[in-house]
N, C-alpha and C. Protein backbone atom coordinates (compact mmCIF):
# COMPACT_ATOMS: atom_id res chain seq x y z
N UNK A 1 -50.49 61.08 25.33
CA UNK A 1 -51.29 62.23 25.70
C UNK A 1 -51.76 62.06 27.15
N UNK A 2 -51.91 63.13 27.85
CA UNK A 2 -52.12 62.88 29.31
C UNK A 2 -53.48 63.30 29.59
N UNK A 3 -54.17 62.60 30.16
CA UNK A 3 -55.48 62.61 30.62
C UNK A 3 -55.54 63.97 31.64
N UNK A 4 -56.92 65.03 31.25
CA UNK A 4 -56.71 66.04 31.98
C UNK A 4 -57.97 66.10 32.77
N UNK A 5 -57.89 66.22 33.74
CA UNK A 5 -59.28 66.36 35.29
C UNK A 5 -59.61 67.72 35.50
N UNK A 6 -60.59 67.30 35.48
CA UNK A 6 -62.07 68.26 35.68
C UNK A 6 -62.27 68.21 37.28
N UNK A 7 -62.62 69.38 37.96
CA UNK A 7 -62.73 69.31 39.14
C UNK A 7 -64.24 70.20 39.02
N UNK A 8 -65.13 69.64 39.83
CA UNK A 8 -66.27 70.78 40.23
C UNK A 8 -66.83 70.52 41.77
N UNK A 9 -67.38 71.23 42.15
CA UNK A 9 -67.71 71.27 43.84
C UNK A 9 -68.76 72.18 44.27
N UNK A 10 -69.36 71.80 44.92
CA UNK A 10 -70.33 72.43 46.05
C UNK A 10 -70.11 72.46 47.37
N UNK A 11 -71.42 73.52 47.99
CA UNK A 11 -71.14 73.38 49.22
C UNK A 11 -72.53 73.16 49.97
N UNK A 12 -72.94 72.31 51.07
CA UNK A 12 -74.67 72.11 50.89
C UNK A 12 -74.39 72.08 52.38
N UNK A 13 -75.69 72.86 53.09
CA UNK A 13 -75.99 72.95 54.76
C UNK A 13 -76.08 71.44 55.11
N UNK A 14 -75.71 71.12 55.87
CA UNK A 14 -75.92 70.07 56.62
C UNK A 14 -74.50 69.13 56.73
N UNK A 15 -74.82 68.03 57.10
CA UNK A 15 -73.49 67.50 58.43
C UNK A 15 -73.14 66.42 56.86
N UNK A 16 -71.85 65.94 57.10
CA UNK A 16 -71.28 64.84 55.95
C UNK A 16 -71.97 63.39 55.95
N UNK A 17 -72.82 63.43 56.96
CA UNK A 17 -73.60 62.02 56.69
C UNK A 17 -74.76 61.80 56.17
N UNK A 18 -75.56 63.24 55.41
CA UNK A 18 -76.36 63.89 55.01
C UNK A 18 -75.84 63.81 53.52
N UNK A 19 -75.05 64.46 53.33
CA UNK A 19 -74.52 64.53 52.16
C UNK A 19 -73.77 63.26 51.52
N UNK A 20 -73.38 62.19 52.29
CA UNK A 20 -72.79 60.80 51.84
C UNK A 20 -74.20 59.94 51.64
N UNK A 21 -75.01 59.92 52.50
CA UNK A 21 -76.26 59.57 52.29
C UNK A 21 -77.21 59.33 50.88
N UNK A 22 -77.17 61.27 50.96
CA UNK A 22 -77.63 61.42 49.54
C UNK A 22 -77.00 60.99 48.04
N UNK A 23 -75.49 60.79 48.14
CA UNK A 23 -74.99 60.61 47.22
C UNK A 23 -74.92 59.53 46.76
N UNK A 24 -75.31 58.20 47.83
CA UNK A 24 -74.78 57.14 47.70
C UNK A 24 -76.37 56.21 47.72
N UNK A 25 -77.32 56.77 47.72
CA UNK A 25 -78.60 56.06 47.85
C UNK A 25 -79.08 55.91 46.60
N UNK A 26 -79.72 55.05 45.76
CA UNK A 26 -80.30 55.20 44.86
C UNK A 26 -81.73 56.09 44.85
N UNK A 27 -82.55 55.45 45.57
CA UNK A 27 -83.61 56.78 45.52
C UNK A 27 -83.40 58.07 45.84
N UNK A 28 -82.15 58.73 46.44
CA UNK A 28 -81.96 59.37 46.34
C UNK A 28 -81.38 60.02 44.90
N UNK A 29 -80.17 59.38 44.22
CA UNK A 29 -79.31 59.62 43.00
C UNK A 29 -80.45 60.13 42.15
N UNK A 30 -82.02 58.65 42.17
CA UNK A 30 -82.50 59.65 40.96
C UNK A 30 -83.41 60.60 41.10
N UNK A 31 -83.23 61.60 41.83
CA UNK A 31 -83.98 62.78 42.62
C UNK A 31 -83.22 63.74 41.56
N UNK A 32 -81.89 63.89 41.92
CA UNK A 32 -80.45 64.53 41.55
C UNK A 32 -80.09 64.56 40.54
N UNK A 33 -79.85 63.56 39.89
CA UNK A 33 -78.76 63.20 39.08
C UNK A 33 -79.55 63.61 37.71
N UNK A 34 -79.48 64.47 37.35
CA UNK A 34 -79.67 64.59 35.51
C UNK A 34 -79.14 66.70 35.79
N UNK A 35 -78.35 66.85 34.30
CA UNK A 35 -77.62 68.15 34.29
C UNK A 35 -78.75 69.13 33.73
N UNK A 36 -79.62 68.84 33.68
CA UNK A 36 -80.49 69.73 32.67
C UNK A 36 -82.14 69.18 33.32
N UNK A 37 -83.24 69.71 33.17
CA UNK A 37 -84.90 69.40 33.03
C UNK A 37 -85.31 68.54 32.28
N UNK A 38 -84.72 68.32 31.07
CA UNK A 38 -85.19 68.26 29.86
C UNK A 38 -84.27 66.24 30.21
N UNK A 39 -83.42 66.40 31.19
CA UNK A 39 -82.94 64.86 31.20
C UNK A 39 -83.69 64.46 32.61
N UNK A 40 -83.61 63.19 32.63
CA UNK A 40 -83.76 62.80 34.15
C UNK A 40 -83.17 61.21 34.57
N UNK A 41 -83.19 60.72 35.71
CA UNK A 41 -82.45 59.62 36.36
C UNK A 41 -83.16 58.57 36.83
N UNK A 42 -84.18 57.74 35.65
CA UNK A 42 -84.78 56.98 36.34
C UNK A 42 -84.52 55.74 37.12
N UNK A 43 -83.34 55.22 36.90
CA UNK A 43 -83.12 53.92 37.61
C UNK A 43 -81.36 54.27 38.12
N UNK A 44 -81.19 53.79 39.10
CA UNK A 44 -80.10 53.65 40.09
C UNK A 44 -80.01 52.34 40.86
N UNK A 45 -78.51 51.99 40.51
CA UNK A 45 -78.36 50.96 41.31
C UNK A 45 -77.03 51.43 42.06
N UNK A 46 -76.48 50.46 43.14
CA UNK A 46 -75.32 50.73 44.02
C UNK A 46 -74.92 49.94 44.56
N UNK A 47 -73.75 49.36 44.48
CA UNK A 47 -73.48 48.36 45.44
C UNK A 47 -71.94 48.77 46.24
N UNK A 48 -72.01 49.68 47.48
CA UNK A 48 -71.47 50.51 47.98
C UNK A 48 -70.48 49.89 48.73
N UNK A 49 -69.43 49.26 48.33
CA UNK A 49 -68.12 48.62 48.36
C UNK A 49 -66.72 48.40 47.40
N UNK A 50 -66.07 48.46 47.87
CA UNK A 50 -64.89 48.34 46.89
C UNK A 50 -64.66 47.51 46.41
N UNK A 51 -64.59 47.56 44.42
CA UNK A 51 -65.19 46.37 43.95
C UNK A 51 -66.53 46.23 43.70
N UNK A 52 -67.36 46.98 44.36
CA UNK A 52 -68.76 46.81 44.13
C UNK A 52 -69.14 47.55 42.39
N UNK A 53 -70.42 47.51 41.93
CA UNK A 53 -70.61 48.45 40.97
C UNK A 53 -71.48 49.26 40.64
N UNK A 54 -71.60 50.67 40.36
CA UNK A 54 -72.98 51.59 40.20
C UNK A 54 -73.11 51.75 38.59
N UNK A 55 -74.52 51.89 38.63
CA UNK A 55 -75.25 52.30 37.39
C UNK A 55 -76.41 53.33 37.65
N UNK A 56 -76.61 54.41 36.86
CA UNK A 56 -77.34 55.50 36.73
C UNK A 56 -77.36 55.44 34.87
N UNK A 57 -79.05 55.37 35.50
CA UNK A 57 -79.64 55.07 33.93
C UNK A 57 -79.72 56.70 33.68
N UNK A 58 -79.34 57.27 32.47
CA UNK A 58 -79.89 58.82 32.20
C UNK A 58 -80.52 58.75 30.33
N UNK A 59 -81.73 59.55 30.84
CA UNK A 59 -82.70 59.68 29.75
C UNK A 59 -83.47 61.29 29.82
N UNK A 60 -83.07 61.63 28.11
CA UNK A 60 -83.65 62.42 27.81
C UNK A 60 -85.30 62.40 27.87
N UNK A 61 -86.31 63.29 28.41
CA UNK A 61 -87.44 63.02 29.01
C UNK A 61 -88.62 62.85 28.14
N UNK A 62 -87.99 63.58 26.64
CA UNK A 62 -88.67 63.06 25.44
C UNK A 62 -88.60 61.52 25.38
N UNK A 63 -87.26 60.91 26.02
CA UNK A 63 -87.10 59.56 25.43
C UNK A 63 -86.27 59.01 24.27
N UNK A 64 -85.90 60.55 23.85
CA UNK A 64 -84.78 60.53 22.53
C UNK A 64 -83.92 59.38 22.34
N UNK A 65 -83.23 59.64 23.57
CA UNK A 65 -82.05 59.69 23.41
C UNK A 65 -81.57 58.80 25.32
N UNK A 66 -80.77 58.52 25.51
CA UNK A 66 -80.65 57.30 26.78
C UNK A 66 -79.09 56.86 27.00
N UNK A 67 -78.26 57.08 27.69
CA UNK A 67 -77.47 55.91 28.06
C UNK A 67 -77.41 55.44 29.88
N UNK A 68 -76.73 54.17 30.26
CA UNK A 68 -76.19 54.07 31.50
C UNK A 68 -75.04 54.32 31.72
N UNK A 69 -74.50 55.19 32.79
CA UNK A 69 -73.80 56.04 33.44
C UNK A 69 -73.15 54.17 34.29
N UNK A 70 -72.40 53.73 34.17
CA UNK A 70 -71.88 52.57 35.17
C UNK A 70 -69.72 52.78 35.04
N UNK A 71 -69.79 51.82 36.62
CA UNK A 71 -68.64 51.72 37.07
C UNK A 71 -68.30 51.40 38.24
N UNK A 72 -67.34 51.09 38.43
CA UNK A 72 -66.60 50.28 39.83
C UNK A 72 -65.83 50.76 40.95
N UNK A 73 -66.25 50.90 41.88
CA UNK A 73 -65.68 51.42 43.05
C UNK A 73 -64.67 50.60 43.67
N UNK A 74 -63.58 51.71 43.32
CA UNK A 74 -62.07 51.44 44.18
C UNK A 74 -61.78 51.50 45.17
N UNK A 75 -61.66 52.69 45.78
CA UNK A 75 -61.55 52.44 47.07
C UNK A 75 -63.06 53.52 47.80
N UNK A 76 -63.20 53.18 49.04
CA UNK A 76 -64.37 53.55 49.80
C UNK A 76 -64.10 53.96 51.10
N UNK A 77 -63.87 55.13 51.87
CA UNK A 77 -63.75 55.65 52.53
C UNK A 77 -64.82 56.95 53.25
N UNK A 78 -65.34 55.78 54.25
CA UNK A 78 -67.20 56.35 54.57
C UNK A 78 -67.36 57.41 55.06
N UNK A 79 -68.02 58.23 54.63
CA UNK A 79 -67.76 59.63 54.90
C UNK A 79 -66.93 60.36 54.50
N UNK A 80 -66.08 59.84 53.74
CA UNK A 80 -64.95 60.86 53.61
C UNK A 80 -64.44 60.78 51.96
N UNK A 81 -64.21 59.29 51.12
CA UNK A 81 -63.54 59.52 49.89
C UNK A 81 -64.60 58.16 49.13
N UNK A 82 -64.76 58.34 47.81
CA UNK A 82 -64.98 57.37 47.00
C UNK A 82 -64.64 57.60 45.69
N UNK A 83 -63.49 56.51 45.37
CA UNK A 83 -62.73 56.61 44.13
C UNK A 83 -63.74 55.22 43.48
N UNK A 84 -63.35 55.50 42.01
CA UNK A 84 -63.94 54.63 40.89
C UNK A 84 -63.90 54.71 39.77
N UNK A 85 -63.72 53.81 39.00
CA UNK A 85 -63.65 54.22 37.18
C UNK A 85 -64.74 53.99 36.75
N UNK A 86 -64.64 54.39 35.45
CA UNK A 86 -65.79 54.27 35.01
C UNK A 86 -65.25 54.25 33.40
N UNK A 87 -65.51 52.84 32.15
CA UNK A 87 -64.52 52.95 31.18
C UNK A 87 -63.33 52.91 31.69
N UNK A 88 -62.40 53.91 30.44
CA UNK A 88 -60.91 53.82 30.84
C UNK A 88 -60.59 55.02 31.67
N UNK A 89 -61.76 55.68 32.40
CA UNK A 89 -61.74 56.68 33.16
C UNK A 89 -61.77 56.66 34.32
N UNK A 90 -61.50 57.68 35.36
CA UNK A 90 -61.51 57.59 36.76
C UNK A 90 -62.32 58.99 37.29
N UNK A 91 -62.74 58.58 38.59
CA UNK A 91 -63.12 59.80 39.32
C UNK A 91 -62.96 59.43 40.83
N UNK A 92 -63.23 60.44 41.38
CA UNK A 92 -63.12 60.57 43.14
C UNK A 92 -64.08 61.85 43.49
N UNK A 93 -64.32 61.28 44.24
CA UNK A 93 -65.80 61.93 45.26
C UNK A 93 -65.37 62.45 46.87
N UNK A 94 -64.77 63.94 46.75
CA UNK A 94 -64.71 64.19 48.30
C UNK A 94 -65.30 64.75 49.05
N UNK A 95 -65.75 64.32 50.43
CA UNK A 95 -66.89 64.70 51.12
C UNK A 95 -65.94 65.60 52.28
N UNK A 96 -65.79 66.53 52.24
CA UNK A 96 -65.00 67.66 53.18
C UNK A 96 -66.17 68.03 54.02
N UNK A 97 -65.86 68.27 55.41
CA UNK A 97 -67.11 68.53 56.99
C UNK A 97 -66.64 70.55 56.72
N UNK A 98 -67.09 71.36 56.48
CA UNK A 98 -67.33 72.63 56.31
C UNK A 98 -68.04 73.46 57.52
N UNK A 99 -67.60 73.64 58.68
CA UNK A 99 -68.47 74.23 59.43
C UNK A 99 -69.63 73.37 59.92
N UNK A 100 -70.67 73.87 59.21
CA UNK A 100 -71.94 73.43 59.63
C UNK A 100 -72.65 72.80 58.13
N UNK A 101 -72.19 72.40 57.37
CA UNK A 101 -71.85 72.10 55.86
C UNK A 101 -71.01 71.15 55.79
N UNK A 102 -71.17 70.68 54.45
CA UNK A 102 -70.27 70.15 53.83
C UNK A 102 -69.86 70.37 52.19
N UNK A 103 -68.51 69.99 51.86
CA UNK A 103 -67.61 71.02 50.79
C UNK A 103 -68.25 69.30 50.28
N UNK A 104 -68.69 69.33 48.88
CA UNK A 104 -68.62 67.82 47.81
C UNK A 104 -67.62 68.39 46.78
N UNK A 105 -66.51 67.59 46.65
CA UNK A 105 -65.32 67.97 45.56
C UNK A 105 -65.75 66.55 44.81
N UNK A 106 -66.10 67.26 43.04
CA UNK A 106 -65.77 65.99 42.08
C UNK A 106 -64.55 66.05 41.55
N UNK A 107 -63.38 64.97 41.30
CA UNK A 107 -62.67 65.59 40.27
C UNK A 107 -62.96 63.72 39.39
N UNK A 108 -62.50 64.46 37.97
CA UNK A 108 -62.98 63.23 37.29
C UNK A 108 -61.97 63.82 35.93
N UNK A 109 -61.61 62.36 35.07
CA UNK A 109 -61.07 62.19 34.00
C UNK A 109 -61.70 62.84 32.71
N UNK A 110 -61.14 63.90 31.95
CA UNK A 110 -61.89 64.49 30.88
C UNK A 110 -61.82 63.44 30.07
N UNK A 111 -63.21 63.49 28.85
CA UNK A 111 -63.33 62.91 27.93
C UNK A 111 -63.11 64.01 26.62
N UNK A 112 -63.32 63.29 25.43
CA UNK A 112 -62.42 63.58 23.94
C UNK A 112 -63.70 64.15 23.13
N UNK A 113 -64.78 63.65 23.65
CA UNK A 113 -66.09 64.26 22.91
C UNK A 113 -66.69 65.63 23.16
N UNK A 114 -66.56 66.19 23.73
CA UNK A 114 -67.33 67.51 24.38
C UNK A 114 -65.60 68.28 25.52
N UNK A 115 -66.29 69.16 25.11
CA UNK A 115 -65.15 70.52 25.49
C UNK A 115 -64.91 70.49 26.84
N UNK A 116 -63.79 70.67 27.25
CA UNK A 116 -63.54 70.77 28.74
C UNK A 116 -64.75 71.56 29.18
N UNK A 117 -65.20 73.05 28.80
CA UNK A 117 -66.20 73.66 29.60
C UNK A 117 -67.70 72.91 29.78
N UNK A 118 -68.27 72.06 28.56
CA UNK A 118 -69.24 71.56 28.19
C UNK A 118 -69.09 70.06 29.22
N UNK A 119 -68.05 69.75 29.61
CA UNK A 119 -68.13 68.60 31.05
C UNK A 119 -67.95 69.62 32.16
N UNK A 120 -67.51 70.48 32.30
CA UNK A 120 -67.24 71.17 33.74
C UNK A 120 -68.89 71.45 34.02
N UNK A 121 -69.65 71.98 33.00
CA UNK A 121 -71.08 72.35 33.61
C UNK A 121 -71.81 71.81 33.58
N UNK A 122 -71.96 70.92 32.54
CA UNK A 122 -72.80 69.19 33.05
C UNK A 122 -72.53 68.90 34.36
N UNK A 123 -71.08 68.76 34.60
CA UNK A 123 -70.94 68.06 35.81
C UNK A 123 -71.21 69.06 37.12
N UNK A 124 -71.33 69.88 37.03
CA UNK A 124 -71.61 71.58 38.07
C UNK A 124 -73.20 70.90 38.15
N UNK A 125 -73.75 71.25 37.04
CA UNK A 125 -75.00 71.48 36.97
C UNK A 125 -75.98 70.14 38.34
N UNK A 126 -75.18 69.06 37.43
CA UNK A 126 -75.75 67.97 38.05
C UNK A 126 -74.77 68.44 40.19
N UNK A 127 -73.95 68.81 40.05
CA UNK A 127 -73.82 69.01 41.62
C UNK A 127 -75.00 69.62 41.82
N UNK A 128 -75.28 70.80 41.57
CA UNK A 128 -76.36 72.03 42.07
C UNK A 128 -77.68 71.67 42.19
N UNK A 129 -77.79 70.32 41.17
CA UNK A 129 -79.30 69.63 41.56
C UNK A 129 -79.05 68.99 43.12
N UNK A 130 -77.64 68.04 43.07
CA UNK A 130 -77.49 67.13 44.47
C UNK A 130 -77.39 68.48 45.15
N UNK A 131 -77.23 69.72 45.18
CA UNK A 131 -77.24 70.78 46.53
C UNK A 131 -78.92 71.10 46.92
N UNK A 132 -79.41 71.14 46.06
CA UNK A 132 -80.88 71.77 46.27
C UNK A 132 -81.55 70.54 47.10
N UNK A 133 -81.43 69.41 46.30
CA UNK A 133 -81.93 68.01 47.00
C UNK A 133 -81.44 68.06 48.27
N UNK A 134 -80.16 67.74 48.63
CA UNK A 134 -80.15 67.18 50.13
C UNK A 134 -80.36 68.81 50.79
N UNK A 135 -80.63 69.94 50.39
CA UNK A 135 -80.96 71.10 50.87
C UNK A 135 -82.91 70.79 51.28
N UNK A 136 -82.89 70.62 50.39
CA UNK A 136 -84.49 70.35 50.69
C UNK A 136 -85.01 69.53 51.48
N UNK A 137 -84.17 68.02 51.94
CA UNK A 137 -84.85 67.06 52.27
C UNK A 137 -83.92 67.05 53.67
């Protein structure tokens, strides 16, 4: 069976070192990073090399419910690409210069539990938080 990718993307004012910044900082990540209110991102780690490894703790805000988000960065291309798996999965992170903007392309490995649409807007959602953030700050 062939593994099928999910692509989602934004587009956020400001220059690609703004937007690599934000993506790649931990105090930044847990500003961002949860798809919904009701979740949030309290701990982030990063170790921003190839080979290196990230973790994003995500918790429901009741406390329900919790896992860590971790994985290993393949290749690293500053400003511009960051590939990594995560499990038996993969993703890539592209940082495209847009004008006066920048384009963030996710594409990432679907999983078997939840519906292609039900990862496309998790994973949207959580972009549109990282747009408002590095929009704001």
């Amino acid at each position: 069976m062939s593994i099928q990718e999910i692509t989602v993307e934004t587009r956020v004012a400001g220059p690609v070192e703004k937007a690599w910044r934000a993506y790649t900082t931990p105090e930044d990540i847990k500003q961002w990073n949860a798809a919904s209110e009701d979740w949030h991102c309290p701990e982030a780690t990063v170790d921003l090399r190839e080979g290196g490894t990230f973790m994003s703790r995500m918790e429901a805000r009741d406390g329900s419910m919790g896992f860590d988000f971790t994985g290993t960065y393949k290749t690293m291309k500053i400003h511009e690409l960051i590939e990594y798996t995560f499990g038996d999965r993969a993703g890539r992170v592209e940082f495209i210069p847009d004008g006066d903007g920048t384009r963030l392309r996710v594409i990432f490995d679907a999983e078997t539990e939840s519906t292609i649409e039900e990862q496309r807007d998790g994973w949207q959602s959580i972009l549109d938080n990282f747009k408002r953030h590095v929009e704001a700050n």
